[in-house]
Protein backbone atom coordinates (compact mmCIF):
# COMPACT_ATOMS: atom_id res chain seq x y z
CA UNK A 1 -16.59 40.91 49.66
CA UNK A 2 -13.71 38.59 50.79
CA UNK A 3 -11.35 40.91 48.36
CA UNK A 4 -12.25 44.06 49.27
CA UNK A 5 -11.43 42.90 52.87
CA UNK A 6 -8.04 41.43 51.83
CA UNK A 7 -6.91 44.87 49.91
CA UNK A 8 -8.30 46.93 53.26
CA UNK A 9 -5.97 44.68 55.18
CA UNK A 10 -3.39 45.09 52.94
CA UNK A 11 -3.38 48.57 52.64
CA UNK A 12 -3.84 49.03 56.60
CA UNK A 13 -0.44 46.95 56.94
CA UNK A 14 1.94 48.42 54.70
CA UNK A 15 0.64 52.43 54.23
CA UNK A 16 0.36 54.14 51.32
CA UNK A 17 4.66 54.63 50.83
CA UNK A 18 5.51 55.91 54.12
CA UNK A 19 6.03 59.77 55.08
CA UNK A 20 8.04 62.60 54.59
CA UNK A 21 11.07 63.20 56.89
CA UNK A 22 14.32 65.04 56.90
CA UNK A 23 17.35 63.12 57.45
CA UNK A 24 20.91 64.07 57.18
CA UNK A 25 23.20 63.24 54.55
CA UNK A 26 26.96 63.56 53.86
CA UNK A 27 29.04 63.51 50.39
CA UNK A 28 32.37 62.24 50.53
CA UNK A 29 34.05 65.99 51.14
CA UNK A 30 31.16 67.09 53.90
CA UNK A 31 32.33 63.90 55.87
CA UNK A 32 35.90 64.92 55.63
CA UNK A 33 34.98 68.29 56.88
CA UNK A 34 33.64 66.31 59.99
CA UNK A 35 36.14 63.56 60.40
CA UNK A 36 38.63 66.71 60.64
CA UNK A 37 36.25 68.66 62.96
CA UNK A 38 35.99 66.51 65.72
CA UNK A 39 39.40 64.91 65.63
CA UNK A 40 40.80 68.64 66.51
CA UNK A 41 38.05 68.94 69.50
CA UNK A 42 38.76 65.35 70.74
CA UNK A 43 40.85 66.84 72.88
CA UNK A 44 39.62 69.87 73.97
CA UNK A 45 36.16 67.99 74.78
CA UNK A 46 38.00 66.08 77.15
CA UNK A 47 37.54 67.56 81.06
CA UNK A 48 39.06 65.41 82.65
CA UNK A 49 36.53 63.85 84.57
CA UNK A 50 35.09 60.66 85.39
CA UNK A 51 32.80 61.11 82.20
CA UNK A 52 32.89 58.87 79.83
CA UNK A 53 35.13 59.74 76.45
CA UNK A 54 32.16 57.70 74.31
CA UNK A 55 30.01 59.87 75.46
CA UNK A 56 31.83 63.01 74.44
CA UNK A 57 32.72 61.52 71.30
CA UNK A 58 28.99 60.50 70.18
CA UNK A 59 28.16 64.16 70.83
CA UNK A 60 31.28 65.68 68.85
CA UNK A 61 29.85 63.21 66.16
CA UNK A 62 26.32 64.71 66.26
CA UNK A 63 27.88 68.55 66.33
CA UNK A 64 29.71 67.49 63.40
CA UNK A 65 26.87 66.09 61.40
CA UNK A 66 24.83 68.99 61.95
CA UNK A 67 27.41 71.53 61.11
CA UNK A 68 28.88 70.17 57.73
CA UNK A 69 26.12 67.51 56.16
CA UNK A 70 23.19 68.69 54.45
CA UNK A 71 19.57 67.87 55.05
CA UNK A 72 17.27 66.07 52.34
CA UNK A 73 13.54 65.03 52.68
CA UNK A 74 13.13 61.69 52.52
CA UNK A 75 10.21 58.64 52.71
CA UNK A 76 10.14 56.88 55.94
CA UNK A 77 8.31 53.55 55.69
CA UNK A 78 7.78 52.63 59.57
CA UNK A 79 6.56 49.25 58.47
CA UNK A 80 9.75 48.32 56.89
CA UNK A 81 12.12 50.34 59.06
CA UNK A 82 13.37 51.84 55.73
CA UNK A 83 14.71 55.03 53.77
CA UNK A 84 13.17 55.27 50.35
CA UNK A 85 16.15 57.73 48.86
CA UNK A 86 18.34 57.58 45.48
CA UNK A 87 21.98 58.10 47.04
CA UNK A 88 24.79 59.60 45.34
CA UNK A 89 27.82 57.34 44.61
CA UNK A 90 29.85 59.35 47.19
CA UNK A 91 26.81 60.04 49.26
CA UNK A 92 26.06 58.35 52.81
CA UNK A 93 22.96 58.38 55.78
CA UNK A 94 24.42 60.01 58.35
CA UNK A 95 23.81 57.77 61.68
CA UNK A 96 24.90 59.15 64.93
């Protein structure tokens, strides 16, 4: 009875693998695409203000992402706080 327990527990804990999400991903030439992107809209992002340029440039990095990466399904373990995916050798997370 004590085992049966123990492998509830256990199973409880740590899930069955994790779920399904969709994360973004960038080979070596998508992140060049972006790198290029938002250094030519540094600039024109800029308004002037008192708003912070971090700011603006988190966002451009996010825009950038989105427009030239590519989206992949993925297993999410929450437990861990891990990705379960196979990269490619020129292939990256991409983390904004």
């Amino acid at each position: 009875m004590k085992k049966i327990i123990l492998a509830i527990a256990v199973v409880g804990m740590f899930g069955c693998g994790g779920r399904e999400v969709n994360r973004q991903f960038c080979y070596c030439n998508e992140k060049d695409k972006a790198s290029e992107w938002i250094s030519q809209n540094i600039k024109p992002s800029n308004n002037m203000s008192d708003e912070e340029m971090e700011d603006v440039i988190r966002q451009l990095n996010r825009t950038a992402m989105n427009l030239f990466c590519h989206e992949k399904k993925a297993i999410w373990n929450s437990y861990s706080n891990t990705l379960k995916y196979e990269l490619d050798s020129c292939e990256t997370l991409a983390r904004y």
